[in-house]
Protein backbone atom coordinates (compact mmCIF):
# COMPACT_ATOMS: atom_id res chain seq x y z
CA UNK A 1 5.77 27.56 -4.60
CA UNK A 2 7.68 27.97 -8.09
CA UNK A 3 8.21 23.60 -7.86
CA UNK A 4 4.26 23.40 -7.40
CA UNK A 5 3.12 25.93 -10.16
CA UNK A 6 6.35 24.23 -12.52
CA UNK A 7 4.80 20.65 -12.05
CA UNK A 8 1.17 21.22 -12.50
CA UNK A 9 1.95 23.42 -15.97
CA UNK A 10 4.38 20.46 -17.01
CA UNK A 11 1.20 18.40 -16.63
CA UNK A 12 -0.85 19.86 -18.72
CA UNK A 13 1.54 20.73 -21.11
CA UNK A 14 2.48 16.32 -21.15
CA UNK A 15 -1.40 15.80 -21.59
CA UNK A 16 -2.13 18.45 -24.76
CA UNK A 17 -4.40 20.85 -22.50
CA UNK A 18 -3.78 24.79 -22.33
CA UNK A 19 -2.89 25.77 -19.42
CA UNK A 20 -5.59 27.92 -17.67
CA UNK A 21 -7.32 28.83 -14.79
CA UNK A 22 -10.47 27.27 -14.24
CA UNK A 23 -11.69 28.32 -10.75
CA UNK A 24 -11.43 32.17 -10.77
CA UNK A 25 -12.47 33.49 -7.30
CA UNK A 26 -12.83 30.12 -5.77
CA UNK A 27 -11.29 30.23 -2.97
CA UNK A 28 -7.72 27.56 -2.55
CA UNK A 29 -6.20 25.50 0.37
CA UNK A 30 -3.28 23.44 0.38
CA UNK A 31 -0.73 25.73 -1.94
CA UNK A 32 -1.21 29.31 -1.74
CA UNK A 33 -2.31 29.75 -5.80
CA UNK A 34 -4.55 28.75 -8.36
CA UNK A 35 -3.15 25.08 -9.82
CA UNK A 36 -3.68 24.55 -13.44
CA UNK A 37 -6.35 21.62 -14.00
CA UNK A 38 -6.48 19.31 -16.87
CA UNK A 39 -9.94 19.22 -18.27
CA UNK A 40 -9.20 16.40 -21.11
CA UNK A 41 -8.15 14.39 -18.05
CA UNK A 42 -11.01 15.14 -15.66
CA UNK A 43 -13.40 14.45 -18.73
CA UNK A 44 -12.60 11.19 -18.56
CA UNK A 45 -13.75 10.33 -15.09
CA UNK A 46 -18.06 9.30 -14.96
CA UNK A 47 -19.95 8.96 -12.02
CA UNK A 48 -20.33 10.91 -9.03
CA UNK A 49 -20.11 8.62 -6.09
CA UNK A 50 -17.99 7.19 -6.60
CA UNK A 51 -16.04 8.89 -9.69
CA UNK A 52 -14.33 6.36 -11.94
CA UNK A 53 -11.02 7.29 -13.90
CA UNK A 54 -9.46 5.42 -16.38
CA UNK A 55 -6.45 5.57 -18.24
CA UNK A 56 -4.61 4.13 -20.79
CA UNK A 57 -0.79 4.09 -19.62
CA UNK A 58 1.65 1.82 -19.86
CA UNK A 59 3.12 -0.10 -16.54
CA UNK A 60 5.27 2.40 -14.51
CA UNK A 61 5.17 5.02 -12.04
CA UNK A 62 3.36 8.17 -12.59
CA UNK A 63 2.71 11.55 -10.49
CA UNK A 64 -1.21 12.10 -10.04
CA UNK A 65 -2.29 15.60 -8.78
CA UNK A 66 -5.39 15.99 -7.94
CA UNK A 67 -7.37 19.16 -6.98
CA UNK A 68 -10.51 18.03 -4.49
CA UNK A 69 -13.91 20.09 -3.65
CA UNK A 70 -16.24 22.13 -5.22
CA UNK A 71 -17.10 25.69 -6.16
CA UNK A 72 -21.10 25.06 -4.21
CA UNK A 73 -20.92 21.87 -1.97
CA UNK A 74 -18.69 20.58 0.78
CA UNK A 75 -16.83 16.70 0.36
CA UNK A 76 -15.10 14.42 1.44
CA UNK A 77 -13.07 12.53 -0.57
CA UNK A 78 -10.63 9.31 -0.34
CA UNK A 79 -8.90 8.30 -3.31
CA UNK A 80 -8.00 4.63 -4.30
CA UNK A 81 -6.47 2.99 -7.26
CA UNK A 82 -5.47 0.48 -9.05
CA UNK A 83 -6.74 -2.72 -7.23
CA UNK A 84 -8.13 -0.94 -4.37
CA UNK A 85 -4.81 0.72 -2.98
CA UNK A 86 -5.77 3.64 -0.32
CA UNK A 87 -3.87 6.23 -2.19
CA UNK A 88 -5.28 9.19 -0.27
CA UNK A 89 -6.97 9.40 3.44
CA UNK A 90 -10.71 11.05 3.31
CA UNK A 91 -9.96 14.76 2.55
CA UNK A 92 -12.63 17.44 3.78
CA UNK A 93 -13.34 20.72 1.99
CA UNK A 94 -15.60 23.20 2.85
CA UNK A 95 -18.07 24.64 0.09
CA UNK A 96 -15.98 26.82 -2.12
CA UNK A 97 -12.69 25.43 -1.06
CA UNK A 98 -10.13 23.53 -3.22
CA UNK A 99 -7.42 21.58 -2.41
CA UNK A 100 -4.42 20.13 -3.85
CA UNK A 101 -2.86 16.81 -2.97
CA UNK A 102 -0.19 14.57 -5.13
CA UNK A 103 0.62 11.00 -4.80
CA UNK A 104 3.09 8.79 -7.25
CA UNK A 105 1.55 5.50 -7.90
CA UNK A 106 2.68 2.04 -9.39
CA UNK A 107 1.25 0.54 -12.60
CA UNK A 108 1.78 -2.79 -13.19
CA UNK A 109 0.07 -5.59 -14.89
CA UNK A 110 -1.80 -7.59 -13.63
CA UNK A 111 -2.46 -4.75 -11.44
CA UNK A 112 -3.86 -6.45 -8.27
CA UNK A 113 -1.61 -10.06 -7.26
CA UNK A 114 1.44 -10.30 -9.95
CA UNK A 115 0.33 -14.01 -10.50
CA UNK A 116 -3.30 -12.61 -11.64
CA UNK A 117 -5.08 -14.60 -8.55
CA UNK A 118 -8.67 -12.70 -7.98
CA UNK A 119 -8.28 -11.24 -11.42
CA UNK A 120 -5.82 -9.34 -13.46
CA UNK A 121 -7.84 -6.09 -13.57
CA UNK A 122 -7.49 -3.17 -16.38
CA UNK A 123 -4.41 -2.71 -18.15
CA UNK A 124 -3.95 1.46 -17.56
CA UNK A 125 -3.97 3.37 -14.58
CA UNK A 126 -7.50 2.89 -12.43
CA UNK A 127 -8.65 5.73 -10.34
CA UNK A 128 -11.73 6.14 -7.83
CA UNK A 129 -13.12 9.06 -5.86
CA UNK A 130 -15.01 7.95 -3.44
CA UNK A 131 -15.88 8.82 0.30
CA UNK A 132 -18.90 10.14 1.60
CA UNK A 133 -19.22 12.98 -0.56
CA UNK A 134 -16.30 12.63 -3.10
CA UNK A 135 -16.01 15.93 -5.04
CA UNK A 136 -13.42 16.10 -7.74
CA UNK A 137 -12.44 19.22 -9.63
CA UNK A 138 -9.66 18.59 -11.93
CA UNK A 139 -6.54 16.37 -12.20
CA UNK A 140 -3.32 16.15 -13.77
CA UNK A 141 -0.78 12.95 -14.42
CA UNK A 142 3.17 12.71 -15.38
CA UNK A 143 5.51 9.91 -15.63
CA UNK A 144 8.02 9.58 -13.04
CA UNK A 145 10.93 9.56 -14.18
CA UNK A 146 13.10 7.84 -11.28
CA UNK A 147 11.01 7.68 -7.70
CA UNK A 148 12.07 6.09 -4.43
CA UNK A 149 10.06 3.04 -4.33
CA UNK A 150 8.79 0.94 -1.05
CA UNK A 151 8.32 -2.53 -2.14
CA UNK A 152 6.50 -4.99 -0.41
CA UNK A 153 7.89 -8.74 -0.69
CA UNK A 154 4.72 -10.79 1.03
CA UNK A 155 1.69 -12.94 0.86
CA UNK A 156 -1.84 -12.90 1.08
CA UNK A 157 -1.75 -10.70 4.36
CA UNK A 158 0.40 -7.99 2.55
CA UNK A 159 -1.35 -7.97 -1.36
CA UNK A 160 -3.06 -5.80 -3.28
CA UNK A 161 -6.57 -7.95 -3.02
CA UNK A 162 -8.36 -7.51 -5.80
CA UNK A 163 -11.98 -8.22 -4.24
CA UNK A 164 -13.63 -7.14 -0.70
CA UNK A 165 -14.22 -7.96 1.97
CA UNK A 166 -10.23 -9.19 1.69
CA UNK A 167 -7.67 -6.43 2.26
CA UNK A 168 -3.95 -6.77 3.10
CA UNK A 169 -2.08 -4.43 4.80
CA UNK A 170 -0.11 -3.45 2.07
CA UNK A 171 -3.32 -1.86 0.04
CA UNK A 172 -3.62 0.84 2.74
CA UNK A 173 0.21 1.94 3.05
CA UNK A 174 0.44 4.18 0.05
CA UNK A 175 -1.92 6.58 2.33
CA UNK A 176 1.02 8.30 4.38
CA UNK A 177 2.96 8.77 1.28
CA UNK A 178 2.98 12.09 -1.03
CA UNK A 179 4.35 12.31 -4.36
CA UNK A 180 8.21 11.22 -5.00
CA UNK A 181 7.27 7.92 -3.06
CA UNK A 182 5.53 5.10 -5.51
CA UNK A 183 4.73 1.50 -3.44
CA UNK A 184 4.77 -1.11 -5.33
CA UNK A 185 3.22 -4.24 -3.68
CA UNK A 186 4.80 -7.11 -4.94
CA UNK A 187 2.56 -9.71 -2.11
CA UNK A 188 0.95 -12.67 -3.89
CA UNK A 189 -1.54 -15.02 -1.52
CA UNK A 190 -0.58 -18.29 -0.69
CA UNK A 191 2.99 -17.80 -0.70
CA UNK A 192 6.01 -18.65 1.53
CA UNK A 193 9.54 -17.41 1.23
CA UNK A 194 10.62 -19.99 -0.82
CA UNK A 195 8.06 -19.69 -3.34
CA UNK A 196 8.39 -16.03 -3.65
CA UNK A 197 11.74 -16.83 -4.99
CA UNK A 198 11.17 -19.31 -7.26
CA UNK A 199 7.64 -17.95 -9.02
CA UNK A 200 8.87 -16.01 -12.13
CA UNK A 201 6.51 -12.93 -11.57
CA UNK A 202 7.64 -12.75 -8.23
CA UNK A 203 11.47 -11.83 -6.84
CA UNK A 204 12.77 -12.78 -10.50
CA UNK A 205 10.43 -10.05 -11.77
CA UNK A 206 10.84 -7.44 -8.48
CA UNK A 207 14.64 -8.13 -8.12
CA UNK A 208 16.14 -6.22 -11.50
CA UNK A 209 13.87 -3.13 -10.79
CA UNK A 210 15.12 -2.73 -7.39
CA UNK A 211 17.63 0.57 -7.52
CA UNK A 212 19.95 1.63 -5.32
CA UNK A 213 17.95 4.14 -2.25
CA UNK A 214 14.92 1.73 -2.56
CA UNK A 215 13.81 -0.12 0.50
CA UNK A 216 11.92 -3.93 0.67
CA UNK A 217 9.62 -4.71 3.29
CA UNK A 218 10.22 -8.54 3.40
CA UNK A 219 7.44 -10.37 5.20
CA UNK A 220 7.13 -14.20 5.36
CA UNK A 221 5.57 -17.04 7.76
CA UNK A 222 1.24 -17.30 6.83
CA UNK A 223 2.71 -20.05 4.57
CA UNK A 224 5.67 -21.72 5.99
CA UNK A 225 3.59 -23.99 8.22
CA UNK A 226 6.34 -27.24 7.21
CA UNK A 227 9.49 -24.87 6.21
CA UNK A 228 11.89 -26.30 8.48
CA UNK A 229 14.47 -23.54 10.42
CA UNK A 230 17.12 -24.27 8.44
CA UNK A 231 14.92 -23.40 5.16
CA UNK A 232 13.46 -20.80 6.30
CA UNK A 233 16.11 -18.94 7.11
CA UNK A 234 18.17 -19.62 3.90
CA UNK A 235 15.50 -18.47 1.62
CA UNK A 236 15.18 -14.91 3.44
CA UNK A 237 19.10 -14.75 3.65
CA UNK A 238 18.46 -15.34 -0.36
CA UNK A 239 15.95 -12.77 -0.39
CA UNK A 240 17.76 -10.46 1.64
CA UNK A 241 20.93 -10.77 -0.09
CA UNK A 242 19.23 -10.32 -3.50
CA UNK A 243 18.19 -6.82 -2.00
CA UNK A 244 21.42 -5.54 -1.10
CA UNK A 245 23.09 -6.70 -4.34
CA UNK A 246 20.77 -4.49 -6.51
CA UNK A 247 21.87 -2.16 -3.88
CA UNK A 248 18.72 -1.75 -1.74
CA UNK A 249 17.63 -2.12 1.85
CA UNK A 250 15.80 -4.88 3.22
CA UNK A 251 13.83 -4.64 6.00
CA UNK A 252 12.16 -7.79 7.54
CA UNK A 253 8.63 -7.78 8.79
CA UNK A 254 7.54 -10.55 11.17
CA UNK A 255 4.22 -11.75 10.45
CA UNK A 256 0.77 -10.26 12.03
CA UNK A 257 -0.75 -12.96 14.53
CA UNK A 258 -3.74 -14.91 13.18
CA UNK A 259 -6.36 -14.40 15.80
CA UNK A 260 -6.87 -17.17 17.73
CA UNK A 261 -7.19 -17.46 21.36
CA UNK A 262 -6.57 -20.11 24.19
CA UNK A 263 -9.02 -20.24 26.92
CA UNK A 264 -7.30 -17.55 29.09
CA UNK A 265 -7.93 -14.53 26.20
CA UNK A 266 -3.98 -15.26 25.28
CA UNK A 267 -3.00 -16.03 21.11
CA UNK A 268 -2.20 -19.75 20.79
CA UNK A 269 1.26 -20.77 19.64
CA UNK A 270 -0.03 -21.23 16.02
CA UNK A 271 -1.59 -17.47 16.09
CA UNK A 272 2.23 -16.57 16.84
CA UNK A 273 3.83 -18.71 13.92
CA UNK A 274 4.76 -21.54 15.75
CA UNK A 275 4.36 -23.66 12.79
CA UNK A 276 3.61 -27.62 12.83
CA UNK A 277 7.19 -28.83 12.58
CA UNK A 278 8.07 -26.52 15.91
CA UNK A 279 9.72 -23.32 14.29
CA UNK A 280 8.90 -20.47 15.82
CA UNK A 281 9.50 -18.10 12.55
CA UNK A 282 9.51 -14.83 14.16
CA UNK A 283 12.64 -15.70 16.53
CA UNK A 284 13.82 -17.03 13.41
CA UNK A 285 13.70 -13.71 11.38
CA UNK A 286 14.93 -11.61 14.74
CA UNK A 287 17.89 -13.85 14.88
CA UNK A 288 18.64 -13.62 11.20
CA UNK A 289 18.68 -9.50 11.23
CA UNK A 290 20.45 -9.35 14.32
CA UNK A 291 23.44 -11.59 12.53
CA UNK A 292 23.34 -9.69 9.35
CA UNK A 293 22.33 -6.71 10.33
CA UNK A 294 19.10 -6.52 8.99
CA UNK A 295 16.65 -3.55 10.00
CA UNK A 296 13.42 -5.58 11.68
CA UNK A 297 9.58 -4.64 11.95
CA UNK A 298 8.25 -7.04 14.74
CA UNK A 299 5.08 -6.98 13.39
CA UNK A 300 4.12 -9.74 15.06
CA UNK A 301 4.99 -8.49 18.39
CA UNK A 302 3.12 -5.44 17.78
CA UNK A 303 -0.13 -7.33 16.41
CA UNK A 304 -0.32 -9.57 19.37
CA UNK A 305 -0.20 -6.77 21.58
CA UNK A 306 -3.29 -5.13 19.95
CA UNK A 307 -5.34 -8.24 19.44
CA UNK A 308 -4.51 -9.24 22.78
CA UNK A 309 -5.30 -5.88 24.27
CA UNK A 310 -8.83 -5.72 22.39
CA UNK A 311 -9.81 -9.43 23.52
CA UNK A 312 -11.55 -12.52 21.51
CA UNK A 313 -14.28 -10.33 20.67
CA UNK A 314 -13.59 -6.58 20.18
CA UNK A 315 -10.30 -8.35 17.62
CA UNK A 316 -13.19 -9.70 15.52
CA UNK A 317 -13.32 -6.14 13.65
CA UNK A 318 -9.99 -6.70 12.49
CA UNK A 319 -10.56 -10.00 10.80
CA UNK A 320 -13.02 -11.07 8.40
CA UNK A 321 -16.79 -12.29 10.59
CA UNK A 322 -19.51 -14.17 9.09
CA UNK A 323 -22.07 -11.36 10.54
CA UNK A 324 -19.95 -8.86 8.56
CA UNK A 325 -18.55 -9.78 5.76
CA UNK A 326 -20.47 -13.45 5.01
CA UNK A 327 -16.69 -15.17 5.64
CA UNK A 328 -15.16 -16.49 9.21
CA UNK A 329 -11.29 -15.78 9.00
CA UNK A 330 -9.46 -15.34 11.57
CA UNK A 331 -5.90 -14.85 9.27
CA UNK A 332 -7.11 -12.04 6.85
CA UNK A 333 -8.16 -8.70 7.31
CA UNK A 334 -10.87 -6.47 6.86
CA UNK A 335 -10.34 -3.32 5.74
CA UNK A 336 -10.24 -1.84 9.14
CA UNK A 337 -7.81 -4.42 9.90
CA UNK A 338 -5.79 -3.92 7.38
CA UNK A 339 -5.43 0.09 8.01
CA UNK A 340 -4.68 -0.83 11.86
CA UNK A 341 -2.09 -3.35 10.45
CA UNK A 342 -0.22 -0.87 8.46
CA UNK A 343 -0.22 1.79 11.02
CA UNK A 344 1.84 -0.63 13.11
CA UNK A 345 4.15 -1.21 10.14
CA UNK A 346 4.52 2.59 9.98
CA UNK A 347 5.66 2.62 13.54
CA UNK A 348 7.93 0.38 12.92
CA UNK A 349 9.26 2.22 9.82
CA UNK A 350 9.90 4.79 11.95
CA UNK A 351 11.82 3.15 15.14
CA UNK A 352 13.99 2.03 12.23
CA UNK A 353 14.09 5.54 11.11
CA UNK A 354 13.93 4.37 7.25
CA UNK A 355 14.96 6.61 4.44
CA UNK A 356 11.18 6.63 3.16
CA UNK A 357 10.12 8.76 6.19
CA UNK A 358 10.79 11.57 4.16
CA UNK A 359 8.16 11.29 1.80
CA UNK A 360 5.89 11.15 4.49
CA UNK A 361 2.81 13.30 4.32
């Protein structure tokens, strides 16, 4: 309890504000005291569903705390930022109840795809309360000064996508994560693992940052439909080796199916990266951690199993529809999709028993 009361104080003392009480009698869930909110912060947020916060910061990593529900209504509140990353799961609170929750979140610019594709955003830190009845009472915001960081190395199926109805998997991760944790999502649509390495804001920017304790998610294949075997596999040993030499861990991710079905409710060879030169990438990247030793997420396993499982047309809600979302695509995900798509990555974080899993909420 002395940490939490320390942290929220050093907030407010970082942002100017006095620190004070300003829910006497209301009653508290989450840490067992009154937490001190910022008001010059929370002054800065408009709107009330959602609730918009902007500020100026430069690119980094920064501790957000925020303190949800009100003194006379109930909520429910999720919390997203940047270019629409799921940084909190839909918290309920009773009328009269607060709650505390912290998250550490990446700010980068652009802040959506590092090669700007869809937009390059706000410079700053971008915050939204929203939900079905987002209540916000105060918040508070530090600089971290050296977290564990989860990047993602990926393409369009991974990003941060800056516009709906597109969402990649990687936008709804930083959800099981509290504070001491920052993801930074380093996917980029339309790319293969060659091109990853070679695009300046891509590995050449991700690479140096990469400390020792941080782990890669490495996840390649949407876009290596004429990457021959030999290819592929050299440019994710080059990947994998750039990891470990700025002391990190790599962890390879096979890619999610695409969701397309033969005529006996079975995913087509091309659905499971078979690719048009014969490659079957997946067996690729299994045989390349197995001979170095790499930890592996058969994502791609995993996603079959559910598409398969739900059938041609219960699968649709995964994928972009043209009766839902005005857009037929049977490769990228809705946002539904996407959160089912990094739930499986979670499981597989866990069967590898990562060091991240204890920043898990």
């Amino acid at each position: 309890m002395r940490r939490l009361v320390r942290t929220c104080a050093a907030i407010a003392v970082a942002a100017g504000v006095m620190a004070s009480p300003a829910w006497i009698g209301t009653a508290w869930a989450g840490a067992g005291a009154a937490a001190v909110p910022d008001p010059a912060l929370r002054a800065k947020c408009t709107g009330t569903a959602p609730i918009t916060c902007h500020y100026d910061l430069a690119p980094g990593h920064y501790e957000v705390t925020v303190v949800l529900g009100d003194a006379t209504t109930a909520g429910v509140t999720e919390v997203q930022g940047e270019a629409r990353r799921v940084l909190l799961a839909p918290v309920t609170t009773a009328a009269g109840q607060l709650t505390r929750r912290s998250f550490t979140v990446n700010v980068r610019e652009p802040e959506g795809q590092p090669t700007g594709q869809g937009g390059t955003g706000t410079p700053g830190l971008d915050l939204v309360f929203t939900g079905s009845a987002p209540r916000l009472n105060g918040i508070g915001i530090a600089r971290a000064a050296a977290p564990a960081v989860l990047y993602l190395a990926g393409d369009s199926t991974v990003c941060d996508q800056p516009v709906a109805p597109y969402s990649g998997w990687g936008q709804a991760l930083p959800r099981y994560f509290r504070e001491g944790l920052s993801v930074a999502n380093y996917g980029d649509s339309g790319e293969s693992a060659g091109s990853f390495l070679s695009h300046s804001a891509l590995f050449p920017t991700m690479r140096p940052l990469i400390k020792r304790g941080d782990v890669v998610l490495i996840q390649f294949g949407h876009n290596d439909k004429t990457t021959t075997a030999e290819t592929f596999t050299a440019n994710l040993t080059t990947l994998v080796d750039g990891v470990r030499a700025r002391g990190g861990t790599p962890v390879l991710v096979t890619p999610p199916v695409r969701r397309l079905f033969d005529g006996n409710g079975l995913l087509t060879p091309t659905a499971l990266h078979v690719n048009s030169v014969g490659v079957d990438l997946p067996a690729r990247m299994r045989s390349l951690a197995t001979s170095r030793r790499v930890p592996l997420i058969d994502l791609t396993a995993k996603s079959k199993a559910l598409v398969e499982n739900l059938g041609p047309t219960a699968s649709q809600r995964l994928f972009l529809t043209a009766a839902n979302d005005g857009v037929t695509d049977n490769t990228h995900f809705s946002m539904a999709g996407a959160f089912e798509m990094s739930a499986l990555v979670l499981q597989g974080m866990r069967e590898r028993n990562l060091p991240v899993l204890g920043y898990l909420r």
